[in-house]
N, C-alpha and C. Protein backbone atom coordinates (compact mmCIF):
# COMPACT_ATOMS: atom_id res chain seq x y z
N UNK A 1 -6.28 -42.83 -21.25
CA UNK A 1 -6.54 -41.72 -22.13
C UNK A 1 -7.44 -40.72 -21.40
N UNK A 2 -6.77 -39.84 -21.37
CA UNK A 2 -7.90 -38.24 -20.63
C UNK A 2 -8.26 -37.18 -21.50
N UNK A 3 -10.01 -37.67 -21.60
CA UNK A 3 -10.52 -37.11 -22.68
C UNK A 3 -10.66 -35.38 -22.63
N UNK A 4 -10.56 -35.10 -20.92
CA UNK A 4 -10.85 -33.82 -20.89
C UNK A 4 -9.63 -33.02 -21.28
N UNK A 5 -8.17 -33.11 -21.61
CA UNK A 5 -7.17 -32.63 -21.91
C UNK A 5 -7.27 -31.56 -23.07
N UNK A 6 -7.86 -32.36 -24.40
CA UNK A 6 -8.46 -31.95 -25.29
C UNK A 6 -9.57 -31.19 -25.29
N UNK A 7 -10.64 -31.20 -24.24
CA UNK A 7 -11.88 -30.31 -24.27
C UNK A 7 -12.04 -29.46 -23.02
N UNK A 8 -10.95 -28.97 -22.95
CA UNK A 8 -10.80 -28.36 -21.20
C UNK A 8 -11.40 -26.71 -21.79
N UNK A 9 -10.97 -26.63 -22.73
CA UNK A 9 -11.71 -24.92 -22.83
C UNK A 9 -13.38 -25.21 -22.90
N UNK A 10 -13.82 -25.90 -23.05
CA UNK A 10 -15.72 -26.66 -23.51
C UNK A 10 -15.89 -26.55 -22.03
N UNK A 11 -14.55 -27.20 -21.28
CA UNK A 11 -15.48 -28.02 -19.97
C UNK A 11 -15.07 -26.60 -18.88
N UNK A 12 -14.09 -25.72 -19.22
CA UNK A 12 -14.16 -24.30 -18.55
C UNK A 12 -15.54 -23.56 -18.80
N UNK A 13 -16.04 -23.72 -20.04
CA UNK A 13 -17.31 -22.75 -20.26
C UNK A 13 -18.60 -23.60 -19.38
N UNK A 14 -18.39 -24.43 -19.77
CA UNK A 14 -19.63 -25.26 -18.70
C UNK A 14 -19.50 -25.13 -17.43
N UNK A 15 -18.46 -25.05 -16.85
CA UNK A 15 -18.16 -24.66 -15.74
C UNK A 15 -18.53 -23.32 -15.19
N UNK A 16 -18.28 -22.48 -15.97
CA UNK A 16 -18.83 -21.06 -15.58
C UNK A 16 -20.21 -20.87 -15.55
N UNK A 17 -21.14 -21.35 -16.54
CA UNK A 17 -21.99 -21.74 -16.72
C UNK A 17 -23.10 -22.60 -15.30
N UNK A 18 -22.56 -23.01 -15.10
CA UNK A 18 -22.85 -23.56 -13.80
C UNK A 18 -22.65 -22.81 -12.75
N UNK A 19 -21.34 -22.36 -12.54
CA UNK A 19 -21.49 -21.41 -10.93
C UNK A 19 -22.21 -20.25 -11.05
N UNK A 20 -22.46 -19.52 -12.77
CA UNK A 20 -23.36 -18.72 -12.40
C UNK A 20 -24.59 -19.13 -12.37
N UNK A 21 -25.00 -20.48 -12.82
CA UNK A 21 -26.35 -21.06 -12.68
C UNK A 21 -26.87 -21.25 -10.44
N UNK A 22 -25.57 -21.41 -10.34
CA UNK A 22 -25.98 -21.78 -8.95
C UNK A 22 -26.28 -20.51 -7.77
N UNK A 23 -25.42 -18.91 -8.69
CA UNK A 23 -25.40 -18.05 -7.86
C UNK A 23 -27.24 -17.51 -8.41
N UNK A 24 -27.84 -17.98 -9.59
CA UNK A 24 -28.89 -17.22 -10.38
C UNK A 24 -30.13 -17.81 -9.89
N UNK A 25 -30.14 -19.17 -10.03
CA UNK A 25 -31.21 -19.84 -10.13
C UNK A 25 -32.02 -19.56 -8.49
N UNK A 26 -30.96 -19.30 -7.10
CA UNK A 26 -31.71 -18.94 -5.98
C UNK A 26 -32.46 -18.02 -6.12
N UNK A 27 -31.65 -16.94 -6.56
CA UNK A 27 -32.47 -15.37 -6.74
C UNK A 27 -33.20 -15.25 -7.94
N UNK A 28 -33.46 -15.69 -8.96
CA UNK A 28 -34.68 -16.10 -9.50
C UNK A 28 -35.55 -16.66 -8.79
N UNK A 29 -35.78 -17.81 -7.83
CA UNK A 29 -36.43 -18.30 -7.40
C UNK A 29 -37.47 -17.34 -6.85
N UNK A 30 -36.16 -16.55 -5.22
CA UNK A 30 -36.91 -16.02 -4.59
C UNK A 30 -36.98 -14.34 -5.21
N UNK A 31 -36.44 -14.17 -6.23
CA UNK A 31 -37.82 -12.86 -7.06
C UNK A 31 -39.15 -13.52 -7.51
N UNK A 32 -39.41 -14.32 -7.75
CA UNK A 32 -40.15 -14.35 -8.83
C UNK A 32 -41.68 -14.85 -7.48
N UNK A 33 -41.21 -15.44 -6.80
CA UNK A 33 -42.09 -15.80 -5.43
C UNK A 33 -42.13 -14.69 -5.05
N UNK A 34 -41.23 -13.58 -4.42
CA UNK A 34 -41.83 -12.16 -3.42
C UNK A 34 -42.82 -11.43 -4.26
N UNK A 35 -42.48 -11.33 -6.10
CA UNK A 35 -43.91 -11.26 -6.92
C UNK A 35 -45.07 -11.83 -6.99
N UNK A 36 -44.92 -13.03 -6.74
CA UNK A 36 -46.14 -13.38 -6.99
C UNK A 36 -46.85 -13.43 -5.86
N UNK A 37 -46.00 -13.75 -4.51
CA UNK A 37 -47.08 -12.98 -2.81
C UNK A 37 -46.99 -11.60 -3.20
N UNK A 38 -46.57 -11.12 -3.59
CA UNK A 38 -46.88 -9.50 -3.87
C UNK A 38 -48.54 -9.31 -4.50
N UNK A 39 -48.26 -9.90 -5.36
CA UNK A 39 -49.52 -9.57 -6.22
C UNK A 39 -50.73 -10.02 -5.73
N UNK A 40 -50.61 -11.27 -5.36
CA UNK A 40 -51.29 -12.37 -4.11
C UNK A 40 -51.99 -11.25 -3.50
N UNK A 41 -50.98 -10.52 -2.48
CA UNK A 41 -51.74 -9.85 -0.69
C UNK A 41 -52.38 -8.56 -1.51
N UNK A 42 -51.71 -8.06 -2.69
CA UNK A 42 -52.34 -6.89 -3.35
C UNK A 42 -53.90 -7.21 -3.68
N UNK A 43 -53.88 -8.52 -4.07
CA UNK A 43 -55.21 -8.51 -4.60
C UNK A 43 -55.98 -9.54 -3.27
N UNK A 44 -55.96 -9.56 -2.42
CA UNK A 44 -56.15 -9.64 -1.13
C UNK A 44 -57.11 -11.42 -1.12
N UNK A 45 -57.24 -11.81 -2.44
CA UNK A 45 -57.96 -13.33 -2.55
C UNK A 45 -56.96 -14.22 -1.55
N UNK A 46 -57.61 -15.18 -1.26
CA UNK A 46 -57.06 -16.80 -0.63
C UNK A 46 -56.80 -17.40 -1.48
N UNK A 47 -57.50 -17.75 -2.88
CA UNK A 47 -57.38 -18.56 -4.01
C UNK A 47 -55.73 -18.07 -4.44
N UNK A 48 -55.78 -16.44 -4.28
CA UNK A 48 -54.42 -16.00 -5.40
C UNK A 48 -52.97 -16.62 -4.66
N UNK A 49 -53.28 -16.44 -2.93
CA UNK A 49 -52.16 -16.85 -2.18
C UNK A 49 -51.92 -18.43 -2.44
N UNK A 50 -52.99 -18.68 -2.21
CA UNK A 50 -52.46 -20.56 -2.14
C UNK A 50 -52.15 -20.51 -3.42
N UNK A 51 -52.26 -20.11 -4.73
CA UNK A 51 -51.57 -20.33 -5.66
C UNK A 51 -49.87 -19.73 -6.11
N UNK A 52 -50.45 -18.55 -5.10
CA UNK A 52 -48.50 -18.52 -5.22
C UNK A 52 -48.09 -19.22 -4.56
N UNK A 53 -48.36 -19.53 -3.35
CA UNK A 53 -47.77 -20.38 -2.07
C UNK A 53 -47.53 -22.16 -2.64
N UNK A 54 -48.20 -22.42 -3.72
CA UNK A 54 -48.18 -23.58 -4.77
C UNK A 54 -47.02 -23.42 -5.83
N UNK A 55 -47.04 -22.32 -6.27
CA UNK A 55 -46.05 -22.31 -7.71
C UNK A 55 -44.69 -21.39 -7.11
N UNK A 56 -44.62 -21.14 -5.40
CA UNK A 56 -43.39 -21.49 -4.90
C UNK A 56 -42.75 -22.52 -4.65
N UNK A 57 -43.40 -23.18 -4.19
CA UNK A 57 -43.09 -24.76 -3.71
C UNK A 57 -42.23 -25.54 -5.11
N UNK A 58 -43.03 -25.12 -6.41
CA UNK A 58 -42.93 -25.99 -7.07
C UNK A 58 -41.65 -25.15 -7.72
N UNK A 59 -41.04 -24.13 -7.75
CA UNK A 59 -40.01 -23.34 -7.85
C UNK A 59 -38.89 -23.92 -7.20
N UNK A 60 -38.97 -23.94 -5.95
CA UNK A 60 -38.23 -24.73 -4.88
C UNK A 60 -38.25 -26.04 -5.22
N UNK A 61 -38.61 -26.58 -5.76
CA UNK A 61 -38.53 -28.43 -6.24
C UNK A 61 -37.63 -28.23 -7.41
N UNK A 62 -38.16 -27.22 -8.47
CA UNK A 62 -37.63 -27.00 -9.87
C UNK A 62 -35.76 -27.04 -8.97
N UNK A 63 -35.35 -26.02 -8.59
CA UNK A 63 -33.99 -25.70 -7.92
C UNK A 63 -33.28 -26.44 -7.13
N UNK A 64 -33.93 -27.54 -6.74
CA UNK A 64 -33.19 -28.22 -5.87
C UNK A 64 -33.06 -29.63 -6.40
N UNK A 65 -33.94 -29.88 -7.15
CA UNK A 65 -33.44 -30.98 -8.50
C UNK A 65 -32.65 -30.21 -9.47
N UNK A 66 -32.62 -29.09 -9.84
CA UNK A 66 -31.21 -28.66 -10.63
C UNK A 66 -30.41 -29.07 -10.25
N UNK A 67 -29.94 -28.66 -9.01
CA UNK A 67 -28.88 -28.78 -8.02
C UNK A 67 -28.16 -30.22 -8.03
N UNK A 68 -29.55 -30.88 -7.93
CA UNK A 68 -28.66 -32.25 -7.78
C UNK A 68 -28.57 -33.20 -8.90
N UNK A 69 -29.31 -32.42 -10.37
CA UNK A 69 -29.41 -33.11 -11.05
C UNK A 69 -27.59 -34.35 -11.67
N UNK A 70 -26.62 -33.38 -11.29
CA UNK A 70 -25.17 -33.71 -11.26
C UNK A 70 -24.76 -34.95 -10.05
N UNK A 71 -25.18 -34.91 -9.26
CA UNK A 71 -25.25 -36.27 -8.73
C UNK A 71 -25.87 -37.45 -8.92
N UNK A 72 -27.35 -37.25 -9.36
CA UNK A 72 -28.08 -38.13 -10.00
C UNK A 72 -26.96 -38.94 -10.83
N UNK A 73 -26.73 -38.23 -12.08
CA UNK A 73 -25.98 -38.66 -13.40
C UNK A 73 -24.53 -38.91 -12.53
N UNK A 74 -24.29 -38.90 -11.63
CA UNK A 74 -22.99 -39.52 -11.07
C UNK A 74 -23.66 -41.03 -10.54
N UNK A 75 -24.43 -41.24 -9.94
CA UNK A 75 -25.01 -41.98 -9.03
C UNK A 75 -25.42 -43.23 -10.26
N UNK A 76 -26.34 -42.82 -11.38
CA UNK A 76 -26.35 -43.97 -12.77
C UNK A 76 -25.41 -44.23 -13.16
N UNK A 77 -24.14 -43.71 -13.56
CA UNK A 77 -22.55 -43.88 -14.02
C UNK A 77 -22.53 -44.85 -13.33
N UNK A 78 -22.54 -44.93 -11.85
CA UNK A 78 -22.17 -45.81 -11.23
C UNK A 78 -22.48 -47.12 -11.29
N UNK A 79 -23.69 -47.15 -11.92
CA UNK A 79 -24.16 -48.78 -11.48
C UNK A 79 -24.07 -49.21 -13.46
N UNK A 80 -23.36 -48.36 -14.03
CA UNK A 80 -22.94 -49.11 -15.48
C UNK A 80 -21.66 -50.13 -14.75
N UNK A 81 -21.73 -51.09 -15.35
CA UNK A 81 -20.57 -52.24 -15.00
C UNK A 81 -19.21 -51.97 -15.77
N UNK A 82 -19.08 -51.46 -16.84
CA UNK A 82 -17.90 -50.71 -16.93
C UNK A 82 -17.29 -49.18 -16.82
N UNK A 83 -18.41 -49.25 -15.45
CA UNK A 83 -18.00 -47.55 -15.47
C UNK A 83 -16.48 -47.71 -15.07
N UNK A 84 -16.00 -48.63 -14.36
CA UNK A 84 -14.44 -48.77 -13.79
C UNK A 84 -13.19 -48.27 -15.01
N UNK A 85 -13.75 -48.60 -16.23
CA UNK A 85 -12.93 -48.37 -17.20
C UNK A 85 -12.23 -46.75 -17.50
N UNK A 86 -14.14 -46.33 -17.19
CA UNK A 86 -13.98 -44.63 -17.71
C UNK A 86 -13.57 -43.87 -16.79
N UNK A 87 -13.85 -44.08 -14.73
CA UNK A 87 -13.76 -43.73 -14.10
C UNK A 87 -13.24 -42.21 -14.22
N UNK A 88 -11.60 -42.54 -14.23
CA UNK A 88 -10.76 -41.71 -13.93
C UNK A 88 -11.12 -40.53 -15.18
N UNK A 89 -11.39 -40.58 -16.27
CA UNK A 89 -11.49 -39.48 -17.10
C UNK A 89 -12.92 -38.63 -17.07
N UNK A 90 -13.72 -39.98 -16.15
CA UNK A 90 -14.92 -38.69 -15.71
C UNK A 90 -14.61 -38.44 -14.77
N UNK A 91 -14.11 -38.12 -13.58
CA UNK A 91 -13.42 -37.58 -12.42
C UNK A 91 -12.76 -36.93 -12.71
N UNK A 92 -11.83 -36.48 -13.68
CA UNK A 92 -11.32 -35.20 -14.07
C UNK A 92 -11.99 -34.30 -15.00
N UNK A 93 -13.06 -34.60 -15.94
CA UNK A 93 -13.75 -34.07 -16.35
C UNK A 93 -14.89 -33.21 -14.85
N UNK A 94 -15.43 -34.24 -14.32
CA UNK A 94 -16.20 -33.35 -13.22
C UNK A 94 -15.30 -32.74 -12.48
N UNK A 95 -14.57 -32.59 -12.11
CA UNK A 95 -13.54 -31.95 -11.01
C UNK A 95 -13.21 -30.66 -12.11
N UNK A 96 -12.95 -30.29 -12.98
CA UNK A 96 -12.54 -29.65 -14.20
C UNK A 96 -14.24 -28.59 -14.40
N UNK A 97 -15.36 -29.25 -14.21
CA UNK A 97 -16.93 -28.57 -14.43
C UNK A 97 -16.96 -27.67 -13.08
N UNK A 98 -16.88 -28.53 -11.71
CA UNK A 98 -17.44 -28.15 -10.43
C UNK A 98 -15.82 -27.13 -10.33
N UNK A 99 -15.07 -27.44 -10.54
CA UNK A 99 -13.63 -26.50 -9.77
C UNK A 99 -12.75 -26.25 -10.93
N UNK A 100 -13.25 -24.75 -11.83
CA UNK A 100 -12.59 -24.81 -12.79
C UNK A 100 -11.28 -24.26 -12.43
N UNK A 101 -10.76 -23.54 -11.37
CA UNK A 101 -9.47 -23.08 -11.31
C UNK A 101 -8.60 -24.57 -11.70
N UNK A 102 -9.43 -25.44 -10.97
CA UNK A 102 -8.47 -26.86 -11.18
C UNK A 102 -8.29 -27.70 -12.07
N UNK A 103 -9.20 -27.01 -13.29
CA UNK A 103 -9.00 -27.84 -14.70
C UNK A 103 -7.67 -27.61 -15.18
N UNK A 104 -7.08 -28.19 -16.08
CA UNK A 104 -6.04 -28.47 -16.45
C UNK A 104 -5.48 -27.67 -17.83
């Protein structure tokens, strides 16, 4: 039984949803960091830099656990003992999220 057959327009919107999350979330990143060294060198403190130079870092952690948060949740699937059952209908469901031309 292929559950995504039935929810392929849900799993198209999530899908879009995602590639524009992946084209957004960089350039959020690095706006929101060239502001805050902006404001940093403007106001010419050490305290202000190491704190942007801190709540970049932690920007860059935020984005790159987004990123992989979809493997994670592939990687636990895995070690359920009947994931063998569901396999194939989450493999077309993710293939259908990550490559929507190829949803069905």
């Amino acid at each position: 039984m292929n559950y995504c057959s039935g929810l392929s327009s849900t799993f198209i919107i999530i899908g879009h949803i995602v590639r524009i999350a992946k084209i957004f979330i960089p350039i959020i990143i690095i706006g929101f960091g060239m502001i805050d060294f902006f404001k940093a060198i403007i106001g010419s403190k050490d305290d202000e830099i190491r704190k942007a130079i801190k709540s970049l870092i932690m920007r860059c952690v935020a984005g790159v656990v987004i990123f992989f948060l979809p493997a994670f949740i592939d990687l636990i699937f895995s070690w359920v003992d009947s994931w063998g059952n569901y396999q194939a209908s989450y493999d077309e469901c993710f293939k259908c999220i990550w490559n929507v031309s190829s949803c069905i």
